[in-house]
Structures are given as C-alpha cells and as structure tokens.
Protein backbone atom coordinates (compact mmCIF):
# COMPACT_ATOMS: atom_id res chain seq x y z
CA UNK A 1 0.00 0.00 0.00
CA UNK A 2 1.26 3.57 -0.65
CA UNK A 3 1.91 5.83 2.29
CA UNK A 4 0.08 8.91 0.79
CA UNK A 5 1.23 11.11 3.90
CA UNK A 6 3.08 14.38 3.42
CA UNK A 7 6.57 14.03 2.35
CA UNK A 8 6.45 10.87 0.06
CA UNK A 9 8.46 11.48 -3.16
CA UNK A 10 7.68 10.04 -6.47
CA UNK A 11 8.92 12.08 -9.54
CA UNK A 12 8.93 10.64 -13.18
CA UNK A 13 11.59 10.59 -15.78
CA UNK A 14 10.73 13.07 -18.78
CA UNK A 15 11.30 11.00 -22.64
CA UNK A 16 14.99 11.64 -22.40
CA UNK A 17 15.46 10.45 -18.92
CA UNK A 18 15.80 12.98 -16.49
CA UNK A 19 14.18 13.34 -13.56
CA UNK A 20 10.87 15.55 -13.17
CA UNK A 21 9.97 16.78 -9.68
CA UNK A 22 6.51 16.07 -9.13
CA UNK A 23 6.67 16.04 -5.65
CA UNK A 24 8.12 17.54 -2.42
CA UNK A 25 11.94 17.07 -2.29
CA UNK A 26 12.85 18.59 0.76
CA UNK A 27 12.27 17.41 4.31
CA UNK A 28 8.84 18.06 6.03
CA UNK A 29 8.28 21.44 7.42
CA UNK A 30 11.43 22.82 6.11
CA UNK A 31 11.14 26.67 5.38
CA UNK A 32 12.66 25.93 1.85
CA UNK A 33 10.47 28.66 0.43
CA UNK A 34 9.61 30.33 3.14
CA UNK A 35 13.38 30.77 4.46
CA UNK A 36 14.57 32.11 0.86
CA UNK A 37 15.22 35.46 0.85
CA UNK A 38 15.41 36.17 -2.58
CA UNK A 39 11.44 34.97 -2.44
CA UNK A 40 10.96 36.29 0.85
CA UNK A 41 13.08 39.12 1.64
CA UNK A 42 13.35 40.08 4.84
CA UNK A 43 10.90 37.75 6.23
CA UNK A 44 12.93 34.50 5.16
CA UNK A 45 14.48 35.68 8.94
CA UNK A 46 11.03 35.13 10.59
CA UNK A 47 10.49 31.17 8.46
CA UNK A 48 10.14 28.95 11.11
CA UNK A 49 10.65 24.79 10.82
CA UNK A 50 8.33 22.65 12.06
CA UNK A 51 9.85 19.10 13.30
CA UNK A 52 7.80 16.13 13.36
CA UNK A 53 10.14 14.48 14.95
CA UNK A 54 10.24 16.92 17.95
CA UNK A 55 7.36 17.45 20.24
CA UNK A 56 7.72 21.38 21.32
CA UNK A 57 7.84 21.61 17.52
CA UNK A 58 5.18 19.49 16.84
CA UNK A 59 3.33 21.62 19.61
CA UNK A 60 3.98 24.50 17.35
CA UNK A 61 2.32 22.77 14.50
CA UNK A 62 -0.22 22.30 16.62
CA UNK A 63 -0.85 25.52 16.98
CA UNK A 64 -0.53 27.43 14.09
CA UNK A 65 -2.45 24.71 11.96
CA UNK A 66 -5.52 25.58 14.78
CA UNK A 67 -4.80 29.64 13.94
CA UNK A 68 -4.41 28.94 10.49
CA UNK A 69 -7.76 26.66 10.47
CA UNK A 70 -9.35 29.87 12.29
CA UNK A 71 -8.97 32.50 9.00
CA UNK A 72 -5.91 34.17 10.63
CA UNK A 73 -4.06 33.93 7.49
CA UNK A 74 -6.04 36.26 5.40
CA UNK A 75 -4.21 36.66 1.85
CA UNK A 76 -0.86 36.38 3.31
CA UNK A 77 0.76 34.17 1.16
CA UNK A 78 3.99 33.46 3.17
CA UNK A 79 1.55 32.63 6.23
CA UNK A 80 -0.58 30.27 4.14
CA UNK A 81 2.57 28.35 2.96
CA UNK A 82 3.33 28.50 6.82
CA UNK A 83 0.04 26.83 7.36
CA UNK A 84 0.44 24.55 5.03
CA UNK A 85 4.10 23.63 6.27
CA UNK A 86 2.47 23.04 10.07
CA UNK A 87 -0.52 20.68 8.54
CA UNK A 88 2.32 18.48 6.71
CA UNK A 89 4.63 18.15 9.98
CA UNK A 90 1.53 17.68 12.40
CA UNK A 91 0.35 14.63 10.09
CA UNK A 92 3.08 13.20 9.93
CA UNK A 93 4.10 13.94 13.53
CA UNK A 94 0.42 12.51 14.71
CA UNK A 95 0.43 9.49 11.91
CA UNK A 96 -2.78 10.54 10.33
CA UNK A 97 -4.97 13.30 9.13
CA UNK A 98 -7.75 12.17 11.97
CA UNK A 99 -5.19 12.18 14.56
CA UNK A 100 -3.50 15.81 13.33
CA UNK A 101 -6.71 17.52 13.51
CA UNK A 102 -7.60 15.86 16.66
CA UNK A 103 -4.47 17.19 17.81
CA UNK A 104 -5.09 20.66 16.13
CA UNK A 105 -9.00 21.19 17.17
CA UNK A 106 -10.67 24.15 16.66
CA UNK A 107 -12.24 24.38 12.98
CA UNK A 108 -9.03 22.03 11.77
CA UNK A 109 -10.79 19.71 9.94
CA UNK A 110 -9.57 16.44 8.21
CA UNK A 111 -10.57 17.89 4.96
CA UNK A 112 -8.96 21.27 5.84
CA UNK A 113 -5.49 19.40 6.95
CA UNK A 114 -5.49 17.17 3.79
CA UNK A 115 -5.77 19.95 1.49
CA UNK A 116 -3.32 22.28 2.82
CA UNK A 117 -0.63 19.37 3.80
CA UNK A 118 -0.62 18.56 0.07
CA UNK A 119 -0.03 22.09 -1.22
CA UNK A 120 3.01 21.53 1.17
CA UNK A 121 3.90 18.54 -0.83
CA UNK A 122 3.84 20.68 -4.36
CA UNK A 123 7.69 20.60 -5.75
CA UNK A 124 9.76 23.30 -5.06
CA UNK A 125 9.17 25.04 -8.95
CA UNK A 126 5.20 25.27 -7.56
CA UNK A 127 5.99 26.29 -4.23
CA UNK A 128 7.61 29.50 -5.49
CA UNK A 129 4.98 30.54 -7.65
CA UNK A 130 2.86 30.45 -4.84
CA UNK A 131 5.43 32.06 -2.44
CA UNK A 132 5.78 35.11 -5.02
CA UNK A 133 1.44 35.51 -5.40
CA UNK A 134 2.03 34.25 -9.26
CA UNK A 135 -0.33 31.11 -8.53
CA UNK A 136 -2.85 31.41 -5.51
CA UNK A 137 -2.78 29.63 -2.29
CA UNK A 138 -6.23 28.53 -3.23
CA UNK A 139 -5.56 27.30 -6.75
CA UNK A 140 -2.57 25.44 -5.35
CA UNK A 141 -4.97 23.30 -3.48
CA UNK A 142 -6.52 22.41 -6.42
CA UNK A 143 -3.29 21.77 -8.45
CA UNK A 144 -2.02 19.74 -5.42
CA UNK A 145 -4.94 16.91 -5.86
CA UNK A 146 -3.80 15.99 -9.39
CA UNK A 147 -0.53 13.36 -9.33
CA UNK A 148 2.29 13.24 -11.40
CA UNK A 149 4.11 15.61 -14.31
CA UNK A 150 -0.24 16.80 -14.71
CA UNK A 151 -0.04 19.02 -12.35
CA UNK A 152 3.57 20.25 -13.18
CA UNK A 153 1.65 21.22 -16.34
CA UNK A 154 -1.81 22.27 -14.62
CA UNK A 155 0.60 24.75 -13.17
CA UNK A 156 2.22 26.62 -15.66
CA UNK A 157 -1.15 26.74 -17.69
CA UNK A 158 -2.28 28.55 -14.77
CA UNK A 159 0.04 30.77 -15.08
CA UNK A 160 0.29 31.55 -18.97
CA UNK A 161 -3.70 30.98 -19.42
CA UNK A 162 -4.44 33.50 -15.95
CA UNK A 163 -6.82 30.61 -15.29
CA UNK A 164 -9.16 31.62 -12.22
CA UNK A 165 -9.34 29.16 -9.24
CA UNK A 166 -12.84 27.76 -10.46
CA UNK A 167 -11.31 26.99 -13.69
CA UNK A 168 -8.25 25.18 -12.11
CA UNK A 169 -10.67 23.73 -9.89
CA UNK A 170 -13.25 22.76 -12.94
CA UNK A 171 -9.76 21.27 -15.05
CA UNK A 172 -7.95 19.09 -11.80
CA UNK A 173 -11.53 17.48 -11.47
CA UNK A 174 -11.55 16.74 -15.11
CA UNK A 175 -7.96 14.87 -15.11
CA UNK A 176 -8.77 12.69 -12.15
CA UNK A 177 -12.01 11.36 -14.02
CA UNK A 178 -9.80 10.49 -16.73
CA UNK A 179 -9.63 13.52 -19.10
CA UNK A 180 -6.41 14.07 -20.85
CA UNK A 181 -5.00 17.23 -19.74
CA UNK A 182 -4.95 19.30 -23.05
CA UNK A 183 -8.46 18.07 -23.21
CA UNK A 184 -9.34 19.58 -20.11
CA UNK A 185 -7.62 22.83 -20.71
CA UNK A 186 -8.93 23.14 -24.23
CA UNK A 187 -12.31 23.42 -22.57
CA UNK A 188 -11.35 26.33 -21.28
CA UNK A 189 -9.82 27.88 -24.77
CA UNK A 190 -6.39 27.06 -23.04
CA UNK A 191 -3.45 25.76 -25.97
CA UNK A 192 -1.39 23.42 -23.66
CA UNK A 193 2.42 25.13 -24.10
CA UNK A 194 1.63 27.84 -25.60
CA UNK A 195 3.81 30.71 -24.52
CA UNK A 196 4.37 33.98 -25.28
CA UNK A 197 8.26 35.12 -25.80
CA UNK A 198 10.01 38.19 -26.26
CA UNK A 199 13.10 38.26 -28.16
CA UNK A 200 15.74 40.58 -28.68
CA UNK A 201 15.69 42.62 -32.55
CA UNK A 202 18.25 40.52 -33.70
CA UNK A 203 17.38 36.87 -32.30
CA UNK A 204 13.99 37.80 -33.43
CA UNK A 205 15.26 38.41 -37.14
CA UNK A 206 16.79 35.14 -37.19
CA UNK A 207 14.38 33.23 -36.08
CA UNK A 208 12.36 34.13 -38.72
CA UNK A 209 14.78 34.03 -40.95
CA UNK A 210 15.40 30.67 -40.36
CA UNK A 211 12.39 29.28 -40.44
CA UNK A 212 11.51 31.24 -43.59
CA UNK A 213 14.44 29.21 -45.55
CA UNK A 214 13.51 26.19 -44.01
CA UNK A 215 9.63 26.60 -44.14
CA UNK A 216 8.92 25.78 -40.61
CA UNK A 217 6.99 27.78 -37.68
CA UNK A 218 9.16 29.57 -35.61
CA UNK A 219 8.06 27.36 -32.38
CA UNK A 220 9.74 24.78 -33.56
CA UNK A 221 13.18 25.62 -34.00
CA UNK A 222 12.29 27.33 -30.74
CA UNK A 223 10.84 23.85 -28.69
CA UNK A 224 14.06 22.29 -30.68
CA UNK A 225 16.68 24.41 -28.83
CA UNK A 226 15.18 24.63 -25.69
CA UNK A 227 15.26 20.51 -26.15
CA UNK A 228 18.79 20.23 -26.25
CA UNK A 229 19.56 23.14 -23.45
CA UNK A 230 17.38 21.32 -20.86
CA UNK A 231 19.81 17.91 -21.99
C-alpha cells in the first residue's frame, strides 16, 4: 500500500530520462520557500521549521495549523505556505490526518489538513509561484490533488492561461475522471504550451529568418533548442 502522507516522493523521468519533480523534495516542514530570501526578503528571517520528529515543535504545529484553520491567514501568502508547512509536519508527527486535527482542534478539519498538507507537498518550482502571489494559495490546493508531471503542467497553464481558481478547480476534477489534460484545458480555450516570448531585434530576425528558408513555424526551431539546453 502507498503511504500517501506528506513528504512521500515520487517524480517521473521526462522522454529523455531525467528526472521531473513532481513532488516535495525537501524534508517536512522545512522553510525551503519560506526561508529564501530572494522569495521572501526580509521575512525568510522570521520562516520557522516545524519538526515532526520533535514534540515542542510538533506543539507548534499544533498551533498554528488551529490559527491557520481559524482565517488568521487572510491573503498572506507566506503565512498560508506556513500553514500549510504546520498541517504536513503535524500529520506526519500525529500518523494521520484524523489524529492531526484531533491534535489541532478548533475548525481544523480532516478535509482542511489534507488539502493544505498537500499544497506543502507541491515541488519546489510550484511552491515558489505560490510564495511570489504568481499562482494562488487557493488554486494550489486544487493543483495539489492531481498526481504526477499533470499538475507540473496544470501549473504553468495557470500561469500563462491567468486561469481563475474555479477553472483550475473545474480542469484538476476533469484529469482525475480520466480527461487528458490538453483536453481539459482546451475546454477552457487554453493551448497546452503555448507561450508567449520576447526576443531581442536581432534573435527575433533570425528566427524568422530561419524558419523562412527552411519553411517551418518559428516554435519549432524554438521547442528544438530549448530541447537540447534542458539535456
């Protein structure tokens, strides 16, 4: 049986082998984000860790998951992550999402405790977005229930499509009853990778240039280079 608790890791190798972060890498509770200053700024200083393994930190959890469970967030999207960061370490402190919110009380449901543990559990790349206000606390929920590279890509379509939170929350339900992603997004007029560039004057010339001789759309002599600088 798989241990679907916060923390598990299980990324997939992209076509040419390397390896895709779909999950959390980093320990449990680890300000990773939240501690980055170049994300945070001054307030990477105030990121605090939450232990599972230690039970004044686990205490903390506690605590902050019961706050956090009581609206004192607001649209603070450091303290959400923060929230989120106490739910992981609290289940997996406790053993279970019944036991964590038993442990939490107050309005710290199991439902509440699930959600927020698994934005937790979003890889690093996701994390930030949410960190920086690109991709909302309350969309990452929603990104954070579909599995694998999907909702690498439900992601970054919510970024370059400005999908709302009902639409990522209309297009996660769609993939996990068994809609193919681009299906899903194309239901919202949504062109999985498509991506607006800017060039500079003279790459720009080129690129058409080139694909003028060679009677191809510019994307793909784009999608071909970026190919062999992500190799």
């Amino acid at each position: 049986m798989t241990d679907n608790r916060p923390g598990d890791r299980s990324n997939r190798r992209g076509e040419n082998g390397r390896s895709i972060p779909t999950d959390r890498e980093s320990p449990v509770g680890a300000p990773v984000i939240r501690g980055d200053e170049s994300v945070a700024g001054t307030r990477a200083r105030e990121a605090v860790q939450f232990d599972p393994d230690d039970p004044d930190s686990l205490a903390d959890a506690a605590e902050t998951v019961r706050q956090f469970a009581g609206g004192k967030s607001g649209d603070d999207h450091l303290y959400m992550l923060r929230g989120a960061a106490a739910c992981a370490a609290l289940v997996r402190g406790e053993g279970s999402y019944k036991a964590a919110a038993e442990r939490a009380g107050g309005e710290a449901t199991v439902s509440f405790i699930r959600k927020w543990a698994r934005v937790h559990d979003l890889p690093r790349s996701v994390r930030k977005q949410v960190a920086l206000g690109q991709i909302a606390p309350t969309a990452a929920k929603h990104i954070a229930r579909v599995a694998g590279e999907a909702r690498l890509l439900l992601a970054w379509a919510t970024l370059d499509g400005d999908l709302t939170v009902r639409e990522v929350r209309s297009v996660a339900s769609a993939i996990n009853d068994d809609i193919p992603l681009d299906q899903a997004l194309a239901d919202h007029d949504i062109t999985l990778g498509r991506l607006e560039v800017t060039l500079s004057p003279d790459t720009y010339r080129d690129l058409r240039r080139r694909a003028s001789i060679e009677g191809v759309d510019p994307g793909l002599i784009i999608a071909d280079a970026l190919e062999q600088y992500f190799e």
